[in-house]
N, C-alpha and C. Protein backbone atom coordinates (compact mmCIF):
# COMPACT_ATOMS: atom_id res chain seq x y z
N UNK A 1 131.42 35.68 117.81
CA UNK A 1 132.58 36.55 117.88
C UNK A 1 133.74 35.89 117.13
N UNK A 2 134.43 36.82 116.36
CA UNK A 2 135.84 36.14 115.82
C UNK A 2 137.32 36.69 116.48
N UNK A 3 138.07 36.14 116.32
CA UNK A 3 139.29 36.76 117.18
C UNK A 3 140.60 36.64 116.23
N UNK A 4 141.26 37.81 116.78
CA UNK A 4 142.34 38.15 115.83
C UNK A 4 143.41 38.18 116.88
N UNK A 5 144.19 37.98 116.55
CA UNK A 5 146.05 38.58 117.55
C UNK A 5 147.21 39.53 116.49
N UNK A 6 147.37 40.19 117.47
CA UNK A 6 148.28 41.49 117.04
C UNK A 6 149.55 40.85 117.95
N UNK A 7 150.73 40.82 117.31
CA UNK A 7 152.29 40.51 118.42
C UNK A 7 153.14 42.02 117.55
N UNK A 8 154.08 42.40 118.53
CA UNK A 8 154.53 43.30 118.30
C UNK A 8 155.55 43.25 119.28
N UNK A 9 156.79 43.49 118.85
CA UNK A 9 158.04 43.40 119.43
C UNK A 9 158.95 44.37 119.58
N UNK A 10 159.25 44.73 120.74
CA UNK A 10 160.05 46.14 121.10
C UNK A 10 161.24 45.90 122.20
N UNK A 11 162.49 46.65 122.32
CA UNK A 11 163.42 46.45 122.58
C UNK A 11 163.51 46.69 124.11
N UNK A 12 162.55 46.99 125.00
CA UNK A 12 162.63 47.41 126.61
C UNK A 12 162.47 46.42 127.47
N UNK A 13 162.84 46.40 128.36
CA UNK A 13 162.19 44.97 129.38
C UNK A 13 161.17 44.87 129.35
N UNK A 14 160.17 43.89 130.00
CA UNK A 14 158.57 43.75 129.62
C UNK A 14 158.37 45.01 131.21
N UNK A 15 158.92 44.54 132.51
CA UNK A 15 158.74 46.03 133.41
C UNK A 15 158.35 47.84 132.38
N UNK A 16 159.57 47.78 132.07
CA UNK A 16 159.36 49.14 131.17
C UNK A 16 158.21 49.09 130.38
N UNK A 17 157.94 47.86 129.45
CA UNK A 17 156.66 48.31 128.32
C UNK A 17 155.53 48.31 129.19
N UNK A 18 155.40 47.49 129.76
CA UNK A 18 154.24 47.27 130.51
C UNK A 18 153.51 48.10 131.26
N UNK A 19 154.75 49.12 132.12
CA UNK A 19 154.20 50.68 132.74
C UNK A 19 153.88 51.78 131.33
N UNK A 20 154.81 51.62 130.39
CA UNK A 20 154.48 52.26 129.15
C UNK A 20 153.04 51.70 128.73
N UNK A 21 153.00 51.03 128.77
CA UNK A 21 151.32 50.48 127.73
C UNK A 21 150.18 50.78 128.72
N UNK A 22 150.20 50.25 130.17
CA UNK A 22 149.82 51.18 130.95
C UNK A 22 149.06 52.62 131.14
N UNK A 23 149.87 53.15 130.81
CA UNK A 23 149.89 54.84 130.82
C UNK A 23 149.07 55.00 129.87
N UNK A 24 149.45 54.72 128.19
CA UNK A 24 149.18 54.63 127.40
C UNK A 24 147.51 54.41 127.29
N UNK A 25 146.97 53.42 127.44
CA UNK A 25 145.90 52.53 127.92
C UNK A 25 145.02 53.58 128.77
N UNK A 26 145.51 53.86 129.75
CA UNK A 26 144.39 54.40 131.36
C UNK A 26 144.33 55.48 130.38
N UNK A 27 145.06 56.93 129.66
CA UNK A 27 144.82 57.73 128.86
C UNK A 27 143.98 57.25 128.03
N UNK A 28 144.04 56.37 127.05
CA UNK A 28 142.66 55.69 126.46
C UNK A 28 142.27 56.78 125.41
N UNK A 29 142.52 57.75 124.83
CA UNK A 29 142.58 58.94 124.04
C UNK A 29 142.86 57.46 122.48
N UNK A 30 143.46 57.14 122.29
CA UNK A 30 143.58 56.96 121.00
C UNK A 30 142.58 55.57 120.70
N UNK A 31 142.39 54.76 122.12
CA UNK A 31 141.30 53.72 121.58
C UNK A 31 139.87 54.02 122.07
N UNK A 32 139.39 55.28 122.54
CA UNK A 32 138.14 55.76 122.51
C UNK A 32 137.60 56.34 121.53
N UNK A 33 138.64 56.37 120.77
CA UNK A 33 137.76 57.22 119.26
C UNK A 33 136.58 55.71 118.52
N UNK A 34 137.29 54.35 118.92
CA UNK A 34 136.73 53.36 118.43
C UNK A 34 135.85 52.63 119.54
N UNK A 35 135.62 53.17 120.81
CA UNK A 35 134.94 52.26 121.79
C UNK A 35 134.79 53.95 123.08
N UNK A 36 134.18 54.63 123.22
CA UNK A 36 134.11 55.21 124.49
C UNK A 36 133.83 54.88 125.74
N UNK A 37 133.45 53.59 125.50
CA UNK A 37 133.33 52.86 126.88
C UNK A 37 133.99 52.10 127.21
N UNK A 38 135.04 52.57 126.34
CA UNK A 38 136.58 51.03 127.10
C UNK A 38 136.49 51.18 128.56
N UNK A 39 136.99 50.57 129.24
CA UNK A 39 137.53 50.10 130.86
C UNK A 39 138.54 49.20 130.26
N UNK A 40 139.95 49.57 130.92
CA UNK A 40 141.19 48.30 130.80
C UNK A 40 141.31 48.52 132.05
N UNK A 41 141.27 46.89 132.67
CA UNK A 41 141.72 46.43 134.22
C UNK A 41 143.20 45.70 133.85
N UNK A 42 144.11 46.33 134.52
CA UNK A 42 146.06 45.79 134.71
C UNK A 42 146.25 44.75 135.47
N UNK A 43 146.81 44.31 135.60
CA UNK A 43 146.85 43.08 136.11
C UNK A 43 148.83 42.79 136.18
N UNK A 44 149.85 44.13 137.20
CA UNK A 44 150.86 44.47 136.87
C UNK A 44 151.79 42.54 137.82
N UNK A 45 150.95 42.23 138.56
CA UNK A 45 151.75 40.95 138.76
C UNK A 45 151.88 39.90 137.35
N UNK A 46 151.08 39.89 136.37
CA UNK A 46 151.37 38.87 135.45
C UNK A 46 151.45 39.73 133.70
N UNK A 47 151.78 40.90 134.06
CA UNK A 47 151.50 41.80 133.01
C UNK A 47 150.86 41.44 131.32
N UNK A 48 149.18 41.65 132.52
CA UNK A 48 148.23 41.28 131.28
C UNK A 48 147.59 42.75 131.91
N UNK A 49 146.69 42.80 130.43
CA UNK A 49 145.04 43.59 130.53
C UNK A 49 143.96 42.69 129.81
N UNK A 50 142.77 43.47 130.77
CA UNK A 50 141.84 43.14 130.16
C UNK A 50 141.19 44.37 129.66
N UNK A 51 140.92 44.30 128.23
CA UNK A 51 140.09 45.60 127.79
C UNK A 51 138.69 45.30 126.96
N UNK A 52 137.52 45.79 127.74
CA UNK A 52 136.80 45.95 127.61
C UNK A 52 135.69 46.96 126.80
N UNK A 53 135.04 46.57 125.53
CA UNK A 53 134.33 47.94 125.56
C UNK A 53 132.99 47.52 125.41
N UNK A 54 132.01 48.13 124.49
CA UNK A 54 130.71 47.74 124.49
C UNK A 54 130.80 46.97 123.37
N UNK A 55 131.63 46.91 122.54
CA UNK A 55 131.42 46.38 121.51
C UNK A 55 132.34 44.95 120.73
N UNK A 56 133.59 45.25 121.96
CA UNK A 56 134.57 43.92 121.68
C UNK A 56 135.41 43.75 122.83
N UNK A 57 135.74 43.01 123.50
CA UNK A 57 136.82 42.68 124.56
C UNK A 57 138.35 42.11 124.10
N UNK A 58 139.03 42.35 124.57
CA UNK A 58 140.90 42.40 124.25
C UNK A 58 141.15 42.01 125.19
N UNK A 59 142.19 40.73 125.26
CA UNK A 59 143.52 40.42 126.60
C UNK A 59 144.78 40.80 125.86
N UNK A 60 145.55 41.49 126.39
CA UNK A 60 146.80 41.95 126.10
C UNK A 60 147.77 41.51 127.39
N UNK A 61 148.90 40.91 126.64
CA UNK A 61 150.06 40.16 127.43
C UNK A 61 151.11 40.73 127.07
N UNK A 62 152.31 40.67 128.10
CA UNK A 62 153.31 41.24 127.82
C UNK A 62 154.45 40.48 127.83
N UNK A 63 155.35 39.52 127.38
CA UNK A 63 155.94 38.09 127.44
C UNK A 63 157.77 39.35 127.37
N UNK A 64 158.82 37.89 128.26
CA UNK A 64 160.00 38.37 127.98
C UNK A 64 160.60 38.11 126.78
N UNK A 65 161.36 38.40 125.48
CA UNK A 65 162.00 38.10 125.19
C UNK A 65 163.63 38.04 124.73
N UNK A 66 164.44 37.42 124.21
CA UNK A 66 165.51 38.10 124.12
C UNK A 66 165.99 39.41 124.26
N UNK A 67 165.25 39.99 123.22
CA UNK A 67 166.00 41.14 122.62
C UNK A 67 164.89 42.43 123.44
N UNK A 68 164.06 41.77 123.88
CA UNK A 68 162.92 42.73 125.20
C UNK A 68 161.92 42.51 125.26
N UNK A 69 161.08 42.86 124.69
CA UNK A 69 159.48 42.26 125.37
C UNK A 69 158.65 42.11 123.97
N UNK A 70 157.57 41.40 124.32
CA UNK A 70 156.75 41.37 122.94
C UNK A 70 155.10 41.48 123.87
N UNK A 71 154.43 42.25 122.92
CA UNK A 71 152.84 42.88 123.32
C UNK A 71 152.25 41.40 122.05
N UNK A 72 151.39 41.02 122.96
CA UNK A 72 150.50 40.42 122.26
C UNK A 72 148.96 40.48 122.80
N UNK A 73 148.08 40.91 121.62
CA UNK A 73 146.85 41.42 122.19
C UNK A 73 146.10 40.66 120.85
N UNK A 74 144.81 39.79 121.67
CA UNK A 74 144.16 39.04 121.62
C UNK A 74 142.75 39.76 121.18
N UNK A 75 141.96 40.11 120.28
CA UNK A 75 141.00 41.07 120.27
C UNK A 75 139.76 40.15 119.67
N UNK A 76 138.62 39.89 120.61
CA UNK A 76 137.35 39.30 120.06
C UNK A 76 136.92 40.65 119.51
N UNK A 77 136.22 40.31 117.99
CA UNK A 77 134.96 41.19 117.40
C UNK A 77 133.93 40.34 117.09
N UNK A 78 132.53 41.32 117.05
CA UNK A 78 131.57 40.47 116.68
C UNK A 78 131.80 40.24 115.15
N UNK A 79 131.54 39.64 114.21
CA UNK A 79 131.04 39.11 113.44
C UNK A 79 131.09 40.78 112.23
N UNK A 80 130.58 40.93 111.97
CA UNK A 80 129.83 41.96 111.87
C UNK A 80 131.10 43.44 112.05
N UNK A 81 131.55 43.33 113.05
CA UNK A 81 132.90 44.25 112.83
C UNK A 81 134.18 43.72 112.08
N UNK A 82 133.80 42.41 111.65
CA UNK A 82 134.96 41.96 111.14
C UNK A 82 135.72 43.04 109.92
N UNK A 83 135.38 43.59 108.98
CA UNK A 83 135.69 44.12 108.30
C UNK A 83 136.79 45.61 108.65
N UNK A 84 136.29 45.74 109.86
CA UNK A 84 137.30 47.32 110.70
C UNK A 84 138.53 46.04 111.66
N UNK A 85 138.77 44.68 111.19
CA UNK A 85 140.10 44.58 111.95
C UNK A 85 141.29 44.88 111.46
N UNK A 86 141.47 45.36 110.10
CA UNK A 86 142.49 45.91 109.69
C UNK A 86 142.75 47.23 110.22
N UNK A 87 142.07 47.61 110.38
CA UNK A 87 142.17 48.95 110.78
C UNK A 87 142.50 49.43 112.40
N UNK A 88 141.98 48.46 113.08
CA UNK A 88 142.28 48.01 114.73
C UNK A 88 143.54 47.73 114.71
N UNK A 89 143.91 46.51 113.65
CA UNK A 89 145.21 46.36 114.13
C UNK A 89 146.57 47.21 113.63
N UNK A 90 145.85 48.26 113.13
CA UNK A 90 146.93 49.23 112.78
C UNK A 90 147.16 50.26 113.35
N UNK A 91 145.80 50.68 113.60
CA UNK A 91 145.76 51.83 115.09
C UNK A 91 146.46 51.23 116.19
N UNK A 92 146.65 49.70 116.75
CA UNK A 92 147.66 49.72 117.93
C UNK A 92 148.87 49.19 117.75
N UNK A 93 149.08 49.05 116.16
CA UNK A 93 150.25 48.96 115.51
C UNK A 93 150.95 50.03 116.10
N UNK A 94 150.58 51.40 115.28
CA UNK A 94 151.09 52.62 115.45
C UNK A 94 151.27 52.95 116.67
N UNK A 95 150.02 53.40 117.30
CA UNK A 95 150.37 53.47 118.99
C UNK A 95 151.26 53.09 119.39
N UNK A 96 151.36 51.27 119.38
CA UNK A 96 152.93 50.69 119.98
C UNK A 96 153.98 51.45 119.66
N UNK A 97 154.05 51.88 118.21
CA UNK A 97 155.74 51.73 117.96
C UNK A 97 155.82 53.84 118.00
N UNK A 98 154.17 54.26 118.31
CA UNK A 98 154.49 55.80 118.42
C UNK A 98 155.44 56.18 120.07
N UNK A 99 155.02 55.01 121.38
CA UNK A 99 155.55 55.18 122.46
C UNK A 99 156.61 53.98 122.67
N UNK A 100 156.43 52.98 122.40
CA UNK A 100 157.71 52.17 122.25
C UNK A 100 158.20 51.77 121.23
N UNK A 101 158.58 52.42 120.42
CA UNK A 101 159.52 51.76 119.22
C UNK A 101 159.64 50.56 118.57
């Protein structure tokens, strides 16, 4: 497996993104087109996920910072999917900044 990180920085408290990404996530509509068997388990005391699919697993963290929170998501692929991580990390590029800015 190889692993990539996506950070992405938005202006809300990490409380706010975190119920936002949340929502986002359990709907699962925009990262089932690439995995239909995701499962993301929340984890709202240390605001992480774990996301799961058949084909790659993700930890996503939600850290404070200054200016508000930053998403950082951790994504193992096999080998072999390496070539679609550009494309992963642009689909939750967008996502992020389609519900949090």
């Amino acid at each position: 497996m190889a692993q990539f990180t996506i950070n992405h920085d938005v202006k809300q408290p990490v409380d706010k993104t975190f119920d936002t990404v949340q929502k986002i996530l359990s709907k699962g509509d925009d990262l089932k087109k690439y995995d239909p068997k995701i499962v993301c388990t929340f984890d709202s005391a240390t605001k992480t996920c774990k996301i799961l699919g058949s084909q790659f697993k993700a930890d996503l963290k939600i850290d404070s910072t200054t200016d508000g929170s930053n998403i950082q998501v951790t994504v193992d692929l096999p080998f072999l999917l390496m070539p679609f991580k550009g494309k992963i990390s642009e689909s939750l590029v967008k996502l992020f900044e389609k519900h949090l800015g």
